[in-house]
N, C-alpha and C. Protein backbone atom coordinates (compact mmCIF):
# COMPACT_ATOMS: atom_id res chain seq x y z
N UNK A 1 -20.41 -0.96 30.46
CA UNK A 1 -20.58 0.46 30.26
C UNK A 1 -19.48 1.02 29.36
N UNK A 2 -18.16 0.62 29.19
CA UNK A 2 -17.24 1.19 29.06
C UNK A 2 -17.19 0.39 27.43
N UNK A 3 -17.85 -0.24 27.44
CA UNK A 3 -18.11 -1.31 25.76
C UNK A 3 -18.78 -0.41 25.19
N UNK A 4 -19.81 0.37 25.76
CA UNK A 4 -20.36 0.85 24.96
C UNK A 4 -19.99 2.28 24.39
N UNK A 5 -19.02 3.17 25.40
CA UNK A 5 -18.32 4.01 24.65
C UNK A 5 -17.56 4.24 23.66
N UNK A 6 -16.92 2.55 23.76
CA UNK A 6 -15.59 2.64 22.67
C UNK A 6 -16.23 0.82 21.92
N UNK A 7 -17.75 0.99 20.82
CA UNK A 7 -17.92 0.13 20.27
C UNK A 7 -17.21 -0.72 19.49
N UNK A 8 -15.89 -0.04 19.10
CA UNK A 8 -15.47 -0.60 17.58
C UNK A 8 -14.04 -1.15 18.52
N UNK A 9 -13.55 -1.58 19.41
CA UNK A 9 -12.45 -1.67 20.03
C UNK A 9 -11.56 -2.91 19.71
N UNK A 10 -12.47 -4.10 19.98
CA UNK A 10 -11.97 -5.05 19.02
C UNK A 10 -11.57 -5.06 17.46
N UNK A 11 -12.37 -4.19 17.04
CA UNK A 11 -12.03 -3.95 15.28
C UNK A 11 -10.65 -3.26 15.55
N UNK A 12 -10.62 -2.37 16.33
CA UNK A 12 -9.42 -1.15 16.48
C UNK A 12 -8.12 -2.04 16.54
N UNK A 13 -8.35 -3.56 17.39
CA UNK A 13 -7.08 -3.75 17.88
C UNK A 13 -6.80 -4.68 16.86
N UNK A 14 -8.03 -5.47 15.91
CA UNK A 14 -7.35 -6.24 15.00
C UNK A 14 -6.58 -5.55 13.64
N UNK A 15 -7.20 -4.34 13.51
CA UNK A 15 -6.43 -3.70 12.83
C UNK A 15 -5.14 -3.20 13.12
N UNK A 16 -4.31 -2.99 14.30
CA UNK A 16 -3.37 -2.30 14.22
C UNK A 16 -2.92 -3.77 14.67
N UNK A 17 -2.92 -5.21 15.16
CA UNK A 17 -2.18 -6.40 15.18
C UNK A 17 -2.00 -6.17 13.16
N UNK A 18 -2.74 -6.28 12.35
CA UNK A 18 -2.68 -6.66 11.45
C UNK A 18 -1.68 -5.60 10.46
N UNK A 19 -1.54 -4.27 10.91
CA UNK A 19 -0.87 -3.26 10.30
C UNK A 19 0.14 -3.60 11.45
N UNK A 20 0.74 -3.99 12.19
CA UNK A 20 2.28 -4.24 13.20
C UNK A 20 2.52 -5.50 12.73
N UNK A 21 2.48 -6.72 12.39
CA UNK A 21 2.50 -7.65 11.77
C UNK A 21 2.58 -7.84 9.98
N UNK A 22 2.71 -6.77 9.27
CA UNK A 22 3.28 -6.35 8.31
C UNK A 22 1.91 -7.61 7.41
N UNK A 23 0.69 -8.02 7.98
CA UNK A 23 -0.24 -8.81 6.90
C UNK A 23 -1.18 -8.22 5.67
N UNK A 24 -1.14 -8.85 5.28
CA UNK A 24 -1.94 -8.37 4.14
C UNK A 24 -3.32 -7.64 4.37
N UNK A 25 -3.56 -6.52 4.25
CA UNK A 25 -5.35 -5.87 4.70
C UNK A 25 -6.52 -5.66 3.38
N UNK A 26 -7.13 -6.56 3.84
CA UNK A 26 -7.99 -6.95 2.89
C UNK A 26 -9.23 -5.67 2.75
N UNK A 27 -9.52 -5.69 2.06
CA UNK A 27 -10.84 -4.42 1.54
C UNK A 27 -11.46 -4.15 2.16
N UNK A 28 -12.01 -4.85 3.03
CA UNK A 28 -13.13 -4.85 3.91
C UNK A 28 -12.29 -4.10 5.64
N UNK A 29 -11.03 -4.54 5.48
CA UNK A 29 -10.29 -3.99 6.39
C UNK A 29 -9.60 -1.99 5.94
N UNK A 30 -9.25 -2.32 5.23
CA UNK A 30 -9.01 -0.89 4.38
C UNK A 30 -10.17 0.22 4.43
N UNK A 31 -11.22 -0.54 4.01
CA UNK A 31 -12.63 -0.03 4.11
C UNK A 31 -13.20 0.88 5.42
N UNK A 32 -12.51 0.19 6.49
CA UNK A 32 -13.26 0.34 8.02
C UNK A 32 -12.19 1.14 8.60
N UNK A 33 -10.23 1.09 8.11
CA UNK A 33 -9.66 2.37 8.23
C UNK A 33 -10.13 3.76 7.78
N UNK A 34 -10.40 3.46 6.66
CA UNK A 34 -10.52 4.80 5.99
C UNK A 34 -12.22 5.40 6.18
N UNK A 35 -12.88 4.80 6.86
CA UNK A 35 -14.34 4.97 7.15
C UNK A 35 -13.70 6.15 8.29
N UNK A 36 -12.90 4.81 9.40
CA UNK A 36 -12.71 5.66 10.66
C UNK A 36 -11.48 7.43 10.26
N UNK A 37 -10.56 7.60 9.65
CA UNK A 37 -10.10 8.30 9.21
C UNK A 37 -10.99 9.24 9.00
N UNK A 38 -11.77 9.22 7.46
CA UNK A 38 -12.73 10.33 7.66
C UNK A 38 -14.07 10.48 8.74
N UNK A 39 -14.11 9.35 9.52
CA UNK A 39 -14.99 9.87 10.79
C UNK A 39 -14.35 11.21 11.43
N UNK A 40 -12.96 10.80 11.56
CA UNK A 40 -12.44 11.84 12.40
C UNK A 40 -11.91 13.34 11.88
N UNK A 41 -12.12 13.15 10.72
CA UNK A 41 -11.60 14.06 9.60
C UNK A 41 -12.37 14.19 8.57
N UNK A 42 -14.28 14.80 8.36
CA UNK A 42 -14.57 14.86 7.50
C UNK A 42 -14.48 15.55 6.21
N UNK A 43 -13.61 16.50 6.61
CA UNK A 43 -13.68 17.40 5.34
C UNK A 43 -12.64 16.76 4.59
N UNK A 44 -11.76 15.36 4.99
CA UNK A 44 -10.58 14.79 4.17
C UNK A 44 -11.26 14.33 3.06
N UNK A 45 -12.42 13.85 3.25
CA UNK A 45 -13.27 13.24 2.05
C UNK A 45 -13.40 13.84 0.82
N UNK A 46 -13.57 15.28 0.71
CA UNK A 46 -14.11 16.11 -0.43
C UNK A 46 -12.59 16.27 -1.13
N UNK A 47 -11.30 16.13 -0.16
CA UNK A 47 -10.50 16.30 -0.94
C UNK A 47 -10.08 15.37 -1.43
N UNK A 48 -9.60 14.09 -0.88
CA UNK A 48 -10.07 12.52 -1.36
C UNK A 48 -10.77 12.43 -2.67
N UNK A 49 -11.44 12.98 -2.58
CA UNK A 49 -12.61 12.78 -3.75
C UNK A 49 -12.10 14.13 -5.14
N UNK A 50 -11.85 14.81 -4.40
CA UNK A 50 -11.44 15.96 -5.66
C UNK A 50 -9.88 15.89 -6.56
N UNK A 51 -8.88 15.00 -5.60
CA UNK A 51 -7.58 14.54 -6.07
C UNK A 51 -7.43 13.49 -6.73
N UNK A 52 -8.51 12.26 -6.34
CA UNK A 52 -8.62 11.34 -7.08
C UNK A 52 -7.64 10.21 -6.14
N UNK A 53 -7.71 10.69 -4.90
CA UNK A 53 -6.63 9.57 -4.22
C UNK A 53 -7.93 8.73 -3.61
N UNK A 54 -7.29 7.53 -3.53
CA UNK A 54 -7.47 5.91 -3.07
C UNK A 54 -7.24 5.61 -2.02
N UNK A 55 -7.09 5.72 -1.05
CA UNK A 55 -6.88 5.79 0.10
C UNK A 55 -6.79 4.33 0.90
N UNK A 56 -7.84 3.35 0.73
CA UNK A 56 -7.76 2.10 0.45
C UNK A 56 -6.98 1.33 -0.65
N UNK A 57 -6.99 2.01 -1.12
CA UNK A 57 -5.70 1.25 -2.10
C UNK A 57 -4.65 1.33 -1.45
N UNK A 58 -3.95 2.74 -1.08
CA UNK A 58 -2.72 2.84 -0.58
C UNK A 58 -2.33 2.43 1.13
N UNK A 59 -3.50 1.96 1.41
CA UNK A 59 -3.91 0.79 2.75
C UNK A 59 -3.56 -0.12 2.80
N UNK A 60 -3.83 -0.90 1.32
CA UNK A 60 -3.84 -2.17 1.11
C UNK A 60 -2.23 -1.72 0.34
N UNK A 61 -1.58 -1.29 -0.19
CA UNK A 61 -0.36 -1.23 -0.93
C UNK A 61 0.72 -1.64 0.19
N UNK A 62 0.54 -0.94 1.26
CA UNK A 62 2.05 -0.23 1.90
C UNK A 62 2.56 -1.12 2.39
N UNK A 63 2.02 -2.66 2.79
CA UNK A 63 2.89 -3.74 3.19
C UNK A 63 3.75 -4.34 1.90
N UNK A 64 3.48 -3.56 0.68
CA UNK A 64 4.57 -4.09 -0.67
C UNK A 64 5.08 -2.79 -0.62
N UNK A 65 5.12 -1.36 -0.09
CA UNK A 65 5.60 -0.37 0.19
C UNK A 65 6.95 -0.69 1.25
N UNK A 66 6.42 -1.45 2.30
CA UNK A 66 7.19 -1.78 3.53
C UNK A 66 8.27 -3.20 3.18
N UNK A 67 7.63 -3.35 2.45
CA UNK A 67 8.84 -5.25 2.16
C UNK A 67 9.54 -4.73 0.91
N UNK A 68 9.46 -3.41 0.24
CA UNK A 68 10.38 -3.19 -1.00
C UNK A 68 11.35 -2.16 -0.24
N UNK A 69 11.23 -1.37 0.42
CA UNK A 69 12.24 -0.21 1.19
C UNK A 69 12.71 -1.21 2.41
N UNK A 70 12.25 -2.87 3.14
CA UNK A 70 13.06 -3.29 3.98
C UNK A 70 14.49 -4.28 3.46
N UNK A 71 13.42 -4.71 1.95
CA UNK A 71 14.34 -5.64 1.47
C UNK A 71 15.70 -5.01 0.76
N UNK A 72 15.01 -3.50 -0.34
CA UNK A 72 16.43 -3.41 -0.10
C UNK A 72 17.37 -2.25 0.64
N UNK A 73 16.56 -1.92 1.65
CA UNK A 73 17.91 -1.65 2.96
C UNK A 73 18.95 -2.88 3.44
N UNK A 74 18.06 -3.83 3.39
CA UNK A 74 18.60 -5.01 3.58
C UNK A 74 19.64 -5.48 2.61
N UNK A 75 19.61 -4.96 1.88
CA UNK A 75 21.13 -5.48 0.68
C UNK A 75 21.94 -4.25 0.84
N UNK A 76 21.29 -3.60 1.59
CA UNK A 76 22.50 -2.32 1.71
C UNK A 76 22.30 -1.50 0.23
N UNK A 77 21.15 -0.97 -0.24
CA UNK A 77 21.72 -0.38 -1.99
C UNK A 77 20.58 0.59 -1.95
N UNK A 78 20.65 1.85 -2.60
CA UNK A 78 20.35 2.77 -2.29
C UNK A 78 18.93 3.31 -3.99
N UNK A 79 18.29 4.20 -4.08
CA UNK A 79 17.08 4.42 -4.85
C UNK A 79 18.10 4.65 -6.21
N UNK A 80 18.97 5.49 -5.72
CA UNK A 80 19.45 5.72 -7.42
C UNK A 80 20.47 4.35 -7.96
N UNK A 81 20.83 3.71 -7.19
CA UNK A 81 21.91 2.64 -7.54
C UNK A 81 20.53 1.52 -8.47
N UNK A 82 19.52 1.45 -7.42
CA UNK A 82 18.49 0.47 -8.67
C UNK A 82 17.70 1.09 -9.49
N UNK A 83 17.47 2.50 -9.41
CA UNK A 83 17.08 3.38 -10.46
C UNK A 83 18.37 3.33 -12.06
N UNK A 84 19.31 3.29 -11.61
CA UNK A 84 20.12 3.42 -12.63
C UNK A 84 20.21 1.64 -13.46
N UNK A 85 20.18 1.29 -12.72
CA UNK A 85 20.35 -0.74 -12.68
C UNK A 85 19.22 -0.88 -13.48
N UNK A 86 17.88 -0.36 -13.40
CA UNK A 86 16.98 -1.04 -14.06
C UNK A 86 16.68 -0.22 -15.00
N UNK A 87 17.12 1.02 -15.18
CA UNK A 87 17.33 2.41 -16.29
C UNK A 87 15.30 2.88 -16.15
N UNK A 88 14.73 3.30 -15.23
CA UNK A 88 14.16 4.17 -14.53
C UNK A 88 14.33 5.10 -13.63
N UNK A 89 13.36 6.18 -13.58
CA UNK A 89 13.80 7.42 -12.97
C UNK A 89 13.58 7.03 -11.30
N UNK A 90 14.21 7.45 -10.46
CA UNK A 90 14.18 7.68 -8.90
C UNK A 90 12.44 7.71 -8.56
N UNK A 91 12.56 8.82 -8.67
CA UNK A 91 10.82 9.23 -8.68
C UNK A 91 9.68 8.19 -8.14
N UNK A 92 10.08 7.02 -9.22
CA UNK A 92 9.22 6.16 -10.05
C UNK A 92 9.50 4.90 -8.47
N UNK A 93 10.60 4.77 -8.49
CA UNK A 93 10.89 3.71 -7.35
C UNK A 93 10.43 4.41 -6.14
N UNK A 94 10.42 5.60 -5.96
CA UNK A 94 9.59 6.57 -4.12
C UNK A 94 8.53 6.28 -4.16
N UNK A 95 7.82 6.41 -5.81
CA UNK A 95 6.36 6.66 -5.66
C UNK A 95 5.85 4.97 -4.94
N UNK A 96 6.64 4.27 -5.48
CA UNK A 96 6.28 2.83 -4.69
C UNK A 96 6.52 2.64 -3.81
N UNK A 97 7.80 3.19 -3.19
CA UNK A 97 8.14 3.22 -1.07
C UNK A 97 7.11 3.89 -0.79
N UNK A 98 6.15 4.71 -1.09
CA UNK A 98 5.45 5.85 -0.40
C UNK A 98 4.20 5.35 -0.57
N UNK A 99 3.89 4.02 -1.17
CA UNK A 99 2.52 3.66 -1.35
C UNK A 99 1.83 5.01 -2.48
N UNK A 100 2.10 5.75 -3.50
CA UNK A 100 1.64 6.70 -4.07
C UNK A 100 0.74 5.47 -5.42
N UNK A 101 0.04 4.79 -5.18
CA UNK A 101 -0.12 4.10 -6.00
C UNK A 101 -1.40 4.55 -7.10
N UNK A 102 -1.54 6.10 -7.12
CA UNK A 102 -1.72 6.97 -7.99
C UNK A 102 -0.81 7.39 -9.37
N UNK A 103 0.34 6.97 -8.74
CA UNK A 103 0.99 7.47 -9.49
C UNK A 103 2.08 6.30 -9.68
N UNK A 104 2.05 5.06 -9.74
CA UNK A 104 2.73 3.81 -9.66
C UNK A 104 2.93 3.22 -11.25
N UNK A 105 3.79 2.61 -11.79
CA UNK A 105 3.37 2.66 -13.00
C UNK A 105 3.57 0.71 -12.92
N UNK A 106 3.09 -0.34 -13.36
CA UNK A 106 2.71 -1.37 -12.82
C UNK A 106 4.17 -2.09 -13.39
N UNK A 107 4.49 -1.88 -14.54
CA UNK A 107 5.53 -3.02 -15.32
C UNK A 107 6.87 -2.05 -14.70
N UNK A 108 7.19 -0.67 -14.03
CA UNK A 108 8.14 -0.69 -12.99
C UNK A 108 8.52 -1.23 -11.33
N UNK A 109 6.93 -1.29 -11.06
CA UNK A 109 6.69 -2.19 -9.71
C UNK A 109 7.47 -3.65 -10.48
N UNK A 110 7.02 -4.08 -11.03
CA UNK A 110 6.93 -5.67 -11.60
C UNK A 110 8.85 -5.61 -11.48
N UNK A 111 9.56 -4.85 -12.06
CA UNK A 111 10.68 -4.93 -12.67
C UNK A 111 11.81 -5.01 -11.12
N UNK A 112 10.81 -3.80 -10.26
CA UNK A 112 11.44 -3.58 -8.71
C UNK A 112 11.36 -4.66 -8.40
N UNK A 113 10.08 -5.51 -7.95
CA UNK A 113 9.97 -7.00 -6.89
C UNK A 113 11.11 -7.88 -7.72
N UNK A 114 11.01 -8.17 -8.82
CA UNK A 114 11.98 -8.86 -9.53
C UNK A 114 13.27 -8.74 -8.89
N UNK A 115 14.05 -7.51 -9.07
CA UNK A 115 15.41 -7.25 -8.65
C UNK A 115 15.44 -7.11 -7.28
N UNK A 116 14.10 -7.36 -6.70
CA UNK A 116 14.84 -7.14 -4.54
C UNK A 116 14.19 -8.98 -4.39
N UNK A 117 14.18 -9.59 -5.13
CA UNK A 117 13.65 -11.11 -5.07
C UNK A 117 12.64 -11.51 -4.53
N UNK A 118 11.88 -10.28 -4.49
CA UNK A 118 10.41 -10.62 -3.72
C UNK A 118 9.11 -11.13 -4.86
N UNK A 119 9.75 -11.95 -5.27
CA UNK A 119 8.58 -12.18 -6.84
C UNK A 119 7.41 -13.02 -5.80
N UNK A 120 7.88 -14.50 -5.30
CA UNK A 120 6.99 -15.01 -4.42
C UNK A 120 5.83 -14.30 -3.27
N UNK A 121 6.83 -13.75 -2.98
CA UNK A 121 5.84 -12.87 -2.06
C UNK A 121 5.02 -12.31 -2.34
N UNK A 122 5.35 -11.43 -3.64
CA UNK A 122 4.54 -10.07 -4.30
C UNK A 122 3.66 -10.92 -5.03
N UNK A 123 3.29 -12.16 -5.65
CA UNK A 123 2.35 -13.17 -6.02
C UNK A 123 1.24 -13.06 -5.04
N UNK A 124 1.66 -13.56 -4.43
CA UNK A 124 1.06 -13.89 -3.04
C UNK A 124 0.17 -12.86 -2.58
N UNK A 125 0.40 -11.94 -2.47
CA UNK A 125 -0.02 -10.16 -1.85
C UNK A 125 -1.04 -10.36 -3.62
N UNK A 126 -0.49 -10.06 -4.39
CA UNK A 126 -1.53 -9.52 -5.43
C UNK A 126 -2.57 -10.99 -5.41
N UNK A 127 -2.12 -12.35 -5.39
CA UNK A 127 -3.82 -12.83 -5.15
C UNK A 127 -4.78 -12.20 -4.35
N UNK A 128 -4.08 -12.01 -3.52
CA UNK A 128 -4.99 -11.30 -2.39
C UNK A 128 -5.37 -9.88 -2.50
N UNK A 129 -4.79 -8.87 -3.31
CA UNK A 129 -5.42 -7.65 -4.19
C UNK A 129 -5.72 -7.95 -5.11
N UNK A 130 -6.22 -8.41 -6.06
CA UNK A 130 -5.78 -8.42 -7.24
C UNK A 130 -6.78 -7.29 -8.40
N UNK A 131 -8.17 -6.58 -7.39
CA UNK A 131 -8.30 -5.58 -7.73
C UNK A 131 -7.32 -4.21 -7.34
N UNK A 132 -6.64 -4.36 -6.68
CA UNK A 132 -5.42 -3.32 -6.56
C UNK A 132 -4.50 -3.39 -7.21
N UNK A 133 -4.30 -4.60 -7.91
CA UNK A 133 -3.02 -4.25 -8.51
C UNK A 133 -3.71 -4.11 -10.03
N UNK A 134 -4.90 -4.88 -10.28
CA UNK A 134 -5.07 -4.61 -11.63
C UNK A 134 -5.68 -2.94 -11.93
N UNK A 135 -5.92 -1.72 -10.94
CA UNK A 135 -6.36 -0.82 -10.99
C UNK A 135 -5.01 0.43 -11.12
N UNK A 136 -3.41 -0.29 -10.96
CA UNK A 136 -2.14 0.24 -11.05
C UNK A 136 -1.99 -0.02 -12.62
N UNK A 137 -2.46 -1.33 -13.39
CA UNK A 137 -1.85 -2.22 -14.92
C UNK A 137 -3.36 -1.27 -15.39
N UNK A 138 -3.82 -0.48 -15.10
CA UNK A 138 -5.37 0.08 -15.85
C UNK A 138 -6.16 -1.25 -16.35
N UNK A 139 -6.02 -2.27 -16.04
CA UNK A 139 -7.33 -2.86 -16.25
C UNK A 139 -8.59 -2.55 -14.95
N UNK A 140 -9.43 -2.11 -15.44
CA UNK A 140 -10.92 -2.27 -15.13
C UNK A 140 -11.16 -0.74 -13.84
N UNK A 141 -10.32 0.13 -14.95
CA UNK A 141 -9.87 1.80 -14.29
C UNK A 141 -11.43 2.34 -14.37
């Protein structure tokens, strides 16, 4: 009885193991957040749609959102110290902690993973987007 109130429950819990476990969320997973999001919030859609935000994109981003603001807390060094280091604006390095990947510009991402040594990793993550990241480099916009 109680299965049938709360159908999607198993989906519910593999998604938030998979968003607490910092894994990669694949499209089809992104897809079924942001379904449930505007279930609960329909009028988010029209604005979604009128801003031009991605919402699944920035689903699928925020675990390279979350491993670029842990790695470098983890060296101890702060937005303007690698803003100045790699001679880009502040801005430009938030818009990538914040998952804004509207506004991401791709060869400053590229330049960030480089200098916090996450090149392997960030490989790795874009096989597994690789329509997300090529929709940041404007191929196939």
């Amino acid at each position: 009885m109680i299965e049938n109130m709360y159908p999607d429950k198993q989906k519910d819990i593999e998604v938030i193991k998979a968003l607490k476990e910092k894994k990669f969320i694949d499209a089809k997973m992104a897809g079924y957040i942001t379904d449930k999001i505007v279930e609960v919030m329909p009028n988010l859609k029209d604005v979604l749609d009128k801003y031009d935000i991605r919402p699944k994109d920035m689903i699928r981003f925020q675990v390279v959102s979350g491993m670029c603001r842990s790695q470098r807390e983890k060296k101890g060094l702060n937005l303007k110290q690698i803003a100045l280091s790699l001679k880009v604006p502040q801005y430009r390095l938030k818009y990538i902690e914040s998952s804004s990947v509207k506004h991401i510009s791709a060869d400053i991402l590229e330049s960030y993973i480089d200098y916090l040594g996450l090149r392997k990793w960030f490989n790795l993550w874009k096989r597994h987007n690789l329509d997300v990241y090529n929709r940041l480099t404007g191929v196939n916009k």
